[in-house]
N, C-alpha and C. Protein backbone atom coordinates (compact mmCIF):
# COMPACT_ATOMS: atom_id res chain seq x y z
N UNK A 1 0.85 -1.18 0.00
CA UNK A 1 0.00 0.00 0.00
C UNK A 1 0.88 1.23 0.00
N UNK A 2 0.39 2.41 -0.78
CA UNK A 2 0.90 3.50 -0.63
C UNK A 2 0.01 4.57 -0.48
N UNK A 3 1.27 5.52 0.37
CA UNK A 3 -0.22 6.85 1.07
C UNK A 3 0.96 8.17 0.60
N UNK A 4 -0.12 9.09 0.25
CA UNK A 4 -0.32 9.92 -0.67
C UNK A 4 -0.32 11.07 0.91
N UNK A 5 0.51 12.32 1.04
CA UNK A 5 0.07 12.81 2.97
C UNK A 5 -0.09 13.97 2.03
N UNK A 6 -1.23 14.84 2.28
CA UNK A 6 -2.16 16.09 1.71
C UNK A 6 -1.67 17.33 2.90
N UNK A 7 -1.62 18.58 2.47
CA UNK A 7 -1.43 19.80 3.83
C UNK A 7 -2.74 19.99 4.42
N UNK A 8 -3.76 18.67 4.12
CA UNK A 8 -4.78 19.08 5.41
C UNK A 8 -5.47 17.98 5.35
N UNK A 9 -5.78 18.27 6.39
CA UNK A 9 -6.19 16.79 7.22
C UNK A 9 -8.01 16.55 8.17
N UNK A 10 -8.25 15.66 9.27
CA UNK A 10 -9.67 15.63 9.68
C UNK A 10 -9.56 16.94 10.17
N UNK A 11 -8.91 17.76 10.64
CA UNK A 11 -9.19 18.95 11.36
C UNK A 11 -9.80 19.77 10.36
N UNK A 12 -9.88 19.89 9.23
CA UNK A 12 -10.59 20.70 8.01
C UNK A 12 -11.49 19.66 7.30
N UNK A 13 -11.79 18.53 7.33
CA UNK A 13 -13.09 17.24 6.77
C UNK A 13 -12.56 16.27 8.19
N UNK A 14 -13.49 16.12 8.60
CA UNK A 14 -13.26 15.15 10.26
C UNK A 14 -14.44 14.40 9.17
N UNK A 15 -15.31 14.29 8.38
CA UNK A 15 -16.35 13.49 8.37
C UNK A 15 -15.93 11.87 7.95
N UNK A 16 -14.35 12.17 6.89
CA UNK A 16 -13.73 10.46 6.78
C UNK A 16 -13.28 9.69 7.94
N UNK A 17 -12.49 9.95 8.70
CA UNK A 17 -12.37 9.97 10.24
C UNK A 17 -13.31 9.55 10.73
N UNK A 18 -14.11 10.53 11.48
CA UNK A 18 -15.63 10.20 12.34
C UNK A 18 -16.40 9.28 12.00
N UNK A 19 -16.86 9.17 11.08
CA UNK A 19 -18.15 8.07 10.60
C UNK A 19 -17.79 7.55 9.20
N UNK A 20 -16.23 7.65 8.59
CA UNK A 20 -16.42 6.70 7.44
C UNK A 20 -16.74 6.87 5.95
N UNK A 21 -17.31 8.73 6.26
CA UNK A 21 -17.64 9.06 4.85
C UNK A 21 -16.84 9.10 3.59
N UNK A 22 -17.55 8.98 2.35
CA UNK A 22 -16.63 8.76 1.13
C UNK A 22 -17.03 9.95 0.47
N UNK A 23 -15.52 10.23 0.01
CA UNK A 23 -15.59 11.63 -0.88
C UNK A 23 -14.41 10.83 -2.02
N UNK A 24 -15.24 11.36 -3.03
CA UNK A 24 -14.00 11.10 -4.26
C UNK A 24 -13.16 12.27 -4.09
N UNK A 25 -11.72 11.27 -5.13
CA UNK A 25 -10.23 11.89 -4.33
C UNK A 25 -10.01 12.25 -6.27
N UNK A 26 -9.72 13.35 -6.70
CA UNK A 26 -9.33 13.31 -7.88
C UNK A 26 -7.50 13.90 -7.98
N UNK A 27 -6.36 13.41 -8.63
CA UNK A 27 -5.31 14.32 -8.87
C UNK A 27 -5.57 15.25 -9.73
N UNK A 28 -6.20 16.40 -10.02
CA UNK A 28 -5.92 17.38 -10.68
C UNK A 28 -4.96 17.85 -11.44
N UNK A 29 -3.21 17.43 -11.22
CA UNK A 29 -2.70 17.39 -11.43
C UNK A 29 -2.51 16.81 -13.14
N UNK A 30 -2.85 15.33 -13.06
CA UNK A 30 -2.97 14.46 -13.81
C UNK A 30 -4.24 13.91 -14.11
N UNK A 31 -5.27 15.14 -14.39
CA UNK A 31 -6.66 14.72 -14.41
C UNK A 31 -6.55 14.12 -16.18
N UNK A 32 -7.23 13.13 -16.24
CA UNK A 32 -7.19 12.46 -17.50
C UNK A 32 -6.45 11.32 -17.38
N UNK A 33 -5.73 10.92 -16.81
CA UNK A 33 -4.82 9.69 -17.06
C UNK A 33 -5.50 8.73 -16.28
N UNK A 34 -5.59 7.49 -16.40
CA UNK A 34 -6.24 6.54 -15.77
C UNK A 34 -5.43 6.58 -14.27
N UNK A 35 -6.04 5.72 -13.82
CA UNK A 35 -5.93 4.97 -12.04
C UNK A 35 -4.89 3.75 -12.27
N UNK A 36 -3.83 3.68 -11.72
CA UNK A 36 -2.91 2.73 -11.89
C UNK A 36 -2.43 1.96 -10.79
N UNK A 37 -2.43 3.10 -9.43
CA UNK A 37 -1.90 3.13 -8.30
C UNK A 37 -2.96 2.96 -7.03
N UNK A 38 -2.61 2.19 -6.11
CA UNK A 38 -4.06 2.22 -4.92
C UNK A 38 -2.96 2.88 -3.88
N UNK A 39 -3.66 3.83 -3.36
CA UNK A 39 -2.91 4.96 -2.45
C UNK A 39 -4.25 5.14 -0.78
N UNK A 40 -3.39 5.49 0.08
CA UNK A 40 -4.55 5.78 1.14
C UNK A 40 -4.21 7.47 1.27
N UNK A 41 -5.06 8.17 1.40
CA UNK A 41 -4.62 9.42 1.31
C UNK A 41 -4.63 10.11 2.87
N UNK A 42 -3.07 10.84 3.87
CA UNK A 42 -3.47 10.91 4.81
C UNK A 42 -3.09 12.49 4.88
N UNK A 43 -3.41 12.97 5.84
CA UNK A 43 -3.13 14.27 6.35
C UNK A 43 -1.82 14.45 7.17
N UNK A 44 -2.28 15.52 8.07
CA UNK A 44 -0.96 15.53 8.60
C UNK A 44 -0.47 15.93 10.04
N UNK A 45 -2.30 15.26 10.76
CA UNK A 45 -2.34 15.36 11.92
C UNK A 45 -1.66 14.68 12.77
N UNK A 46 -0.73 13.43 12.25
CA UNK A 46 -0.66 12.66 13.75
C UNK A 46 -1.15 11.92 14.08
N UNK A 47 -2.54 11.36 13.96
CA UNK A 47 -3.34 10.60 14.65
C UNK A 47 -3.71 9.67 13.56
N UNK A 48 -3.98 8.29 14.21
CA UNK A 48 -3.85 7.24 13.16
C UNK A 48 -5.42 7.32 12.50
N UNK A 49 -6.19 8.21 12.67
CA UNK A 49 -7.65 8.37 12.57
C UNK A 49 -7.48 9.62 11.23
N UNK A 50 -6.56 10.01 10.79
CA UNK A 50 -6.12 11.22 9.78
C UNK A 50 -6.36 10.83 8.67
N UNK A 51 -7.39 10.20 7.99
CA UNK A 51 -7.54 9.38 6.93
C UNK A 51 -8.44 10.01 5.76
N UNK A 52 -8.53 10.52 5.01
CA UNK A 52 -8.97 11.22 3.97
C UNK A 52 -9.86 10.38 2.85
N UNK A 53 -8.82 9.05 2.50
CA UNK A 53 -9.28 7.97 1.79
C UNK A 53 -8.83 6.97 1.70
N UNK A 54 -9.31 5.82 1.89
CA UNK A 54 -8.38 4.54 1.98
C UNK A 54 -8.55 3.91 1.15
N UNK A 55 -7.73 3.29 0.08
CA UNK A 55 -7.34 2.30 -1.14
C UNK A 55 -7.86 2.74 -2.33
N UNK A 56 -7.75 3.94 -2.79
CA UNK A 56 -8.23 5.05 -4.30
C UNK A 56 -7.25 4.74 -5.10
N UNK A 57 -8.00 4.68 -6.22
CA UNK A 57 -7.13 4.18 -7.28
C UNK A 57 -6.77 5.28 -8.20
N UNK A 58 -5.68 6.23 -7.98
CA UNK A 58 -5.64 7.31 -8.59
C UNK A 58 -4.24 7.35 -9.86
N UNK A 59 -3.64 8.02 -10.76
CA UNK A 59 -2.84 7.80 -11.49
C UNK A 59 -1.25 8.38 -10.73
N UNK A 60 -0.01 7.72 -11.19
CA UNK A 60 0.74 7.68 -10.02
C UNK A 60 1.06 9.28 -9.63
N UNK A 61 0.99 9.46 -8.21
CA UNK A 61 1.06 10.72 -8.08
C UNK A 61 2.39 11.39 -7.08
N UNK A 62 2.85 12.45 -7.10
CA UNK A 62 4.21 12.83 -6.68
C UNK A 62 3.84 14.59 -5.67
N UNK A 63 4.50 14.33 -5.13
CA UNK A 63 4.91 15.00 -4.59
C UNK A 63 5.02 16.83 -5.59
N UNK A 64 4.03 18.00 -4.92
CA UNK A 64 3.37 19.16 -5.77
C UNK A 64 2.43 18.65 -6.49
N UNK A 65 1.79 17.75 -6.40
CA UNK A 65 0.48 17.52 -7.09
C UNK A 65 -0.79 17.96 -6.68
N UNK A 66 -1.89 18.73 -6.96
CA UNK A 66 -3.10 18.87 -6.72
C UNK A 66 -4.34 17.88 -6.33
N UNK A 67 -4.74 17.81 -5.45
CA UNK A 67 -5.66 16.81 -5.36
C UNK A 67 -7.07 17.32 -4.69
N UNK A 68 -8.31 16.98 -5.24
CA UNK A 68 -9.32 17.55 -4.76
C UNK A 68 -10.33 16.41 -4.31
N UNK A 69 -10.54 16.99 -3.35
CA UNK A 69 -11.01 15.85 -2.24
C UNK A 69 -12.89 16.64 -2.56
N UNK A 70 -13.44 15.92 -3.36
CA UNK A 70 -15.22 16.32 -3.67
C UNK A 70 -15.77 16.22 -3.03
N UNK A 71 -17.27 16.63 -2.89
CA UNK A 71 -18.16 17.24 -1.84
C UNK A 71 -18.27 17.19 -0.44
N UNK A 72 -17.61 17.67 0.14
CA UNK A 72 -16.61 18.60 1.38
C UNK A 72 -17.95 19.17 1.62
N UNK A 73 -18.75 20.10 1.07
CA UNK A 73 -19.46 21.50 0.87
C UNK A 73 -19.71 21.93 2.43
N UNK A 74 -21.14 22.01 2.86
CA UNK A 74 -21.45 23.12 4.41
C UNK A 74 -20.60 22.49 5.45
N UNK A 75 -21.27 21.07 5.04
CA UNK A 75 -20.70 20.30 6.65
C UNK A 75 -19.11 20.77 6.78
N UNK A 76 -18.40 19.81 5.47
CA UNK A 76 -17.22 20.49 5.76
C UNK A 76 -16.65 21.48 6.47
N UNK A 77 -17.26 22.79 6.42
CA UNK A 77 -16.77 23.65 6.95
C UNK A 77 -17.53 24.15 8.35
N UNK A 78 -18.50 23.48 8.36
CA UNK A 78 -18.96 23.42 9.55
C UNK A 78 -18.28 23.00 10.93
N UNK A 79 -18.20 21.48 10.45
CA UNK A 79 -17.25 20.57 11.27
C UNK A 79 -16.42 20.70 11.37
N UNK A 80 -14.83 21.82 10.54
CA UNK A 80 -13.86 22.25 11.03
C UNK A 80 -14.01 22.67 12.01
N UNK A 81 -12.23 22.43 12.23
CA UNK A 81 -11.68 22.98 14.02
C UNK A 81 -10.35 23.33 13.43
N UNK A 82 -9.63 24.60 14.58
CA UNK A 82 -8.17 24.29 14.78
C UNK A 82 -7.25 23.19 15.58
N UNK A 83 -8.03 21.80 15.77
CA UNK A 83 -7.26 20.94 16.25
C UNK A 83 -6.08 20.34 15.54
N UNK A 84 -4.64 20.35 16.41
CA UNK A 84 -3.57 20.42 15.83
C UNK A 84 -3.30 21.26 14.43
N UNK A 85 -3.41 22.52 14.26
CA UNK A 85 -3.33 22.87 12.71
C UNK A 85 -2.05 22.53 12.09
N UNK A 86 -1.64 22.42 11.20
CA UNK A 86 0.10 21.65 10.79
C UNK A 86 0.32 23.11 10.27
N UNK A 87 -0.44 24.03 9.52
CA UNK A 87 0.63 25.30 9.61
C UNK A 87 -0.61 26.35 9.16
N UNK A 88 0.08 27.09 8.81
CA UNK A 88 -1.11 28.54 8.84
C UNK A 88 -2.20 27.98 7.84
N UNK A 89 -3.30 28.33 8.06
CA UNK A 89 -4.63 28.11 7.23
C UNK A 89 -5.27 26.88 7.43
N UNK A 90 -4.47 25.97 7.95
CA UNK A 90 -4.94 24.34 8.08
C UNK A 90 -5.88 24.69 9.31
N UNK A 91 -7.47 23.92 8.76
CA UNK A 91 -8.37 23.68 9.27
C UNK A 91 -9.44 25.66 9.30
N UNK A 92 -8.99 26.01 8.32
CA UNK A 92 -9.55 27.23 7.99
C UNK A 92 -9.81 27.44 6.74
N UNK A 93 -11.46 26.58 6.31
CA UNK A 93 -11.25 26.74 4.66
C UNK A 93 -11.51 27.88 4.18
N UNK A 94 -11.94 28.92 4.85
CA UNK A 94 -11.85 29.94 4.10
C UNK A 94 -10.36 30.75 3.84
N UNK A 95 -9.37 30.25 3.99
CA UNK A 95 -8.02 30.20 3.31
C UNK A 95 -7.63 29.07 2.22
N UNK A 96 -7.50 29.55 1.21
CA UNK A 96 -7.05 29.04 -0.09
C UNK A 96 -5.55 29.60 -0.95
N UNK A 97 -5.03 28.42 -1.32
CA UNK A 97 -4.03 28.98 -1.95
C UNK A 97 -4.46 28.83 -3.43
N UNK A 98 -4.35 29.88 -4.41
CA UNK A 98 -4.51 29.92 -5.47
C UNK A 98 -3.20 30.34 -6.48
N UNK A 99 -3.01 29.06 -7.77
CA UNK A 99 -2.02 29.80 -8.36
C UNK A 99 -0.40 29.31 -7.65
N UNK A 100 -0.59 28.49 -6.80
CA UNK A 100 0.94 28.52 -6.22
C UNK A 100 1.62 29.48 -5.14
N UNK A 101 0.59 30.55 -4.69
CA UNK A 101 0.85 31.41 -3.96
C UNK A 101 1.00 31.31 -2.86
């Protein structure tokens, strides 16, 4: 198995964590290329509960890649917290990086 670690984690979507929910995981990066690779996707809380997605079959992906984790929407941001944030903006979706910035 291989895991894929994202700059955010259950502290900004607790709902994969908590109860199990499934959100499709897309690379953006490499949108178009088939699924080759089964990856668990984790964050970067610490806690063995930091789980985003487990066994997605996405195309092989590296390190600066984009990945969008789908319908997140109210709850998402509802259910955020600043628990453990890993660095500025984590677990604050109304901070976005756009562009590489």
């Amino acid at each position: 198995m291989q895991y894929v670690g994202v700059t955010t984690g259950m502290n900004s979507l607790i709902r994969p964590a908590l109860y199990g929910a499934h959100h499709d995981i897309v690379n953006l990066t490499r949108f178009g290329q088939p699924g080759r690779e089964v990856y668990n996707v984790v964050g970067p809380i610490c806690e063995s509960a930091d789980y985003l997605g487990h066994e997605r079959l996405l195309p092989p992906t590296a390190e600066g890649d984009t990945l969008l984790i789908a319908n997140a929407g109210a709850y998402g941001h509802a259910m955020s917290s600043w628990y453990k944030p890993a660095r500025a903006g984590a677990g604050n979706p109304d901070l976005t990086r756009r562009g590489g910035k």
